[in-house]
N, C-alpha and C. Protein backbone atom coordinates (compact mmCIF):
# COMPACT_ATOMS: atom_id res chain seq x y z
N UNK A 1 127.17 124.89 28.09
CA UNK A 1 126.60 124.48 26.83
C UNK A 1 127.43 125.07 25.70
N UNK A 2 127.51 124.41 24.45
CA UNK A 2 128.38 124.94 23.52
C UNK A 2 127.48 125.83 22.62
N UNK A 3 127.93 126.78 22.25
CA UNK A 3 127.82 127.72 21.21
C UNK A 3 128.11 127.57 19.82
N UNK A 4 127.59 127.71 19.10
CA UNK A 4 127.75 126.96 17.57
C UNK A 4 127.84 128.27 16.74
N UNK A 5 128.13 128.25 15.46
CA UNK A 5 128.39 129.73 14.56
C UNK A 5 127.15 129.14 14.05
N UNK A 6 126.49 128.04 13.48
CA UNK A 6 125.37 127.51 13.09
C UNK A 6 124.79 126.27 13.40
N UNK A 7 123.57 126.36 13.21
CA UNK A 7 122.66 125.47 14.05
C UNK A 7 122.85 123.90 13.12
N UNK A 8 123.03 122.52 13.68
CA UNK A 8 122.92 121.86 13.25
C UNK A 8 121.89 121.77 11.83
N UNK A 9 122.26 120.87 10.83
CA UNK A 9 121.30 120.97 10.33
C UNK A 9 120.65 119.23 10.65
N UNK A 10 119.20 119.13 10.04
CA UNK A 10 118.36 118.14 10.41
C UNK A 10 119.15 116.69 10.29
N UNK A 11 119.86 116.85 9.18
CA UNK A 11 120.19 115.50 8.84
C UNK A 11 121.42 115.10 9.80
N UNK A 12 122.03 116.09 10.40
CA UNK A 12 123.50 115.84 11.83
C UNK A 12 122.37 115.45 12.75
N UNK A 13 121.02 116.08 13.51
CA UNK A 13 120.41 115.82 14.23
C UNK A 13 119.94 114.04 14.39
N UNK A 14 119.63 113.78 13.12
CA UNK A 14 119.03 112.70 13.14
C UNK A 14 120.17 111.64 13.24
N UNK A 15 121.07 111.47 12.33
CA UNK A 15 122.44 110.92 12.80
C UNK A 15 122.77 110.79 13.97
N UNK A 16 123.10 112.36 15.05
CA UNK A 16 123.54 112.11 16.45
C UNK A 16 122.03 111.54 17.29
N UNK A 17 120.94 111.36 17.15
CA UNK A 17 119.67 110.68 17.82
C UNK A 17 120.05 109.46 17.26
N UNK A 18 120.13 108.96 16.33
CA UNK A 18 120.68 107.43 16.08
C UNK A 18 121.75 106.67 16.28
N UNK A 19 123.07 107.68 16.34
CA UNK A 19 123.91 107.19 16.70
C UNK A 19 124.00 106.72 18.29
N UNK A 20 123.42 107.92 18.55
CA UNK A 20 123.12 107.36 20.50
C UNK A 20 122.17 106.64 21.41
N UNK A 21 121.46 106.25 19.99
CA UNK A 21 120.27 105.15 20.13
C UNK A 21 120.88 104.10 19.83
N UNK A 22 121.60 103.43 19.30
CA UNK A 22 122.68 102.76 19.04
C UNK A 22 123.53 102.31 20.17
N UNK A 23 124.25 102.97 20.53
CA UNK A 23 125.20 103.11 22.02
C UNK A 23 124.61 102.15 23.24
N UNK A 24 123.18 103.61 23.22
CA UNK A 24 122.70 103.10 24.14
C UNK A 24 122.21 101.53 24.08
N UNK A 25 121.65 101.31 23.14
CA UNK A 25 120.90 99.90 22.97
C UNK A 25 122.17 98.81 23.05
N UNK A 26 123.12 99.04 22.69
CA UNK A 26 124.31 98.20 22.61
C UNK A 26 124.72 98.07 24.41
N UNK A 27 124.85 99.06 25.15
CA UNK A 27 124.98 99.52 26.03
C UNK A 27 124.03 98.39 26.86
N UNK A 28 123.01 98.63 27.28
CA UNK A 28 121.77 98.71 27.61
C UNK A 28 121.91 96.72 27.46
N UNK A 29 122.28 95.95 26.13
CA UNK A 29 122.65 94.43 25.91
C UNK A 29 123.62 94.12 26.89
N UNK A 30 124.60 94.47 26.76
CA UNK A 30 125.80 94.38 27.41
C UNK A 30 125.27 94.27 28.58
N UNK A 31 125.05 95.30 29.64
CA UNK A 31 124.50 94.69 30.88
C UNK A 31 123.52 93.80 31.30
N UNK A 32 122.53 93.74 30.31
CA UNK A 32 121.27 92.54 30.02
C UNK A 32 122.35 91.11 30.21
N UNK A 33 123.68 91.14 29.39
CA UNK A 33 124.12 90.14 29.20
C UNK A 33 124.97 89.57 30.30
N UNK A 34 125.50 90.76 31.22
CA UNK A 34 126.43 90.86 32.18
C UNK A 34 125.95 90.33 33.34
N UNK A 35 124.35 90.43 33.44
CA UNK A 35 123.54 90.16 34.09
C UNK A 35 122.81 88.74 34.36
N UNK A 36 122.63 87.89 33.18
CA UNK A 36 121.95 87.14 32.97
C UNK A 36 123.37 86.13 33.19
N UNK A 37 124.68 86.48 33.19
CA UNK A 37 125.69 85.17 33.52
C UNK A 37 125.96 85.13 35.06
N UNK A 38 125.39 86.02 35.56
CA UNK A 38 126.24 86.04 36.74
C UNK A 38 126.06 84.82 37.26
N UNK A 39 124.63 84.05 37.57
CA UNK A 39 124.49 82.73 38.71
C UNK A 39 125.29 81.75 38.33
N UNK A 40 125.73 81.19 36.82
CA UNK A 40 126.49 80.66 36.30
C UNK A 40 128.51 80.90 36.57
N UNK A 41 128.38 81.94 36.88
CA UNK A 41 129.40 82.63 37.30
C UNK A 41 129.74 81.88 38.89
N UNK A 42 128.96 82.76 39.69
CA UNK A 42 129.34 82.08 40.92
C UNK A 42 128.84 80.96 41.03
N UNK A 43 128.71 80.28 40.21
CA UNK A 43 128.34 78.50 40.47
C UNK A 43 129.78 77.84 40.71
N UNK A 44 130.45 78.42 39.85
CA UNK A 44 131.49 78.09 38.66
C UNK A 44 132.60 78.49 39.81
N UNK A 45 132.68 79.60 40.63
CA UNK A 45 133.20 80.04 41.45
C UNK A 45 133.08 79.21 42.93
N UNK A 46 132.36 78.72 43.23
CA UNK A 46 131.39 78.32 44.81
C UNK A 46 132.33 76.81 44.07
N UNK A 47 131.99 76.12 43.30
CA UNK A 47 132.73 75.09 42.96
C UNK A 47 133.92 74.99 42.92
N UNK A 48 134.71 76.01 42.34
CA UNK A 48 136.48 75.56 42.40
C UNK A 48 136.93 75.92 43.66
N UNK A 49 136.49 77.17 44.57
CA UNK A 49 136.70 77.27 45.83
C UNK A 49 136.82 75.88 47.06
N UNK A 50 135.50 74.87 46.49
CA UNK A 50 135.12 73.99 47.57
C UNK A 50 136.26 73.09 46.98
N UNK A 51 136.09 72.93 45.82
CA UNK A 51 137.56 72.20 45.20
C UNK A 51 138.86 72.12 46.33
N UNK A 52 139.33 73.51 45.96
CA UNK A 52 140.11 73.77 46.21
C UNK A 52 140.75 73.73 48.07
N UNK A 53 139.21 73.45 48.76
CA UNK A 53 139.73 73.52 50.08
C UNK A 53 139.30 72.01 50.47
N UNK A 54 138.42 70.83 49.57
CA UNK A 54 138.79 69.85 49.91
C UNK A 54 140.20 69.10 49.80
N UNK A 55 141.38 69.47 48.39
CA UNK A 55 142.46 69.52 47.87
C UNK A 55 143.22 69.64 49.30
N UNK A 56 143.34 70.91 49.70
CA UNK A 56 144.08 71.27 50.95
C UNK A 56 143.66 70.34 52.22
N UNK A 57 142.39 69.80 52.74
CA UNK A 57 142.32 69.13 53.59
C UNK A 57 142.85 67.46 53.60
N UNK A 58 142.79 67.37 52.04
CA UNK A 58 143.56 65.86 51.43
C UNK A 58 145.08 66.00 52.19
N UNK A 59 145.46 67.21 51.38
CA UNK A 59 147.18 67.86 51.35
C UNK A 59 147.16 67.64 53.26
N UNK A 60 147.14 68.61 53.22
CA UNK A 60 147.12 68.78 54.96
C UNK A 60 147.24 67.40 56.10
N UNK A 61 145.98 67.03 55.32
CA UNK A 61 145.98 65.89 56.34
C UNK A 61 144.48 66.10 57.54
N UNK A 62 143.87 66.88 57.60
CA UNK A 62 142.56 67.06 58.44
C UNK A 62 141.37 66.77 58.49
């Protein structure tokens, strides 16, 4: 833990509680958001894959 020559005063306190209320909440979206694309994601994925291996069975010949 750090040692200080003096104790915060109220108004740094309230700043660093907001600033990291902040973070966090920004934080906290970001994965809300990271979250909510994924099925769209591997849709998007599951599709160019199948694409991509009907392409090769055209190519191929099978």
């Amino acid at each position: 833990m750090a040692v200080w020559s003096y104790p915060p005063t109220r108004k740094q306190v309230v700043a660093t509680v907001l600033l990291f209320a902040a973070g966090a909440s920004l934080f906290g979206y970001g994965a809300y958001l990271s979250l909510a694309n994924v099925e769209p994601q591997r849709a998007r994925a599951k599709a160019r894959s199948e694409f991509v291996r009907e392409r090769l069975r055209k190519v191929i010949g099978d």
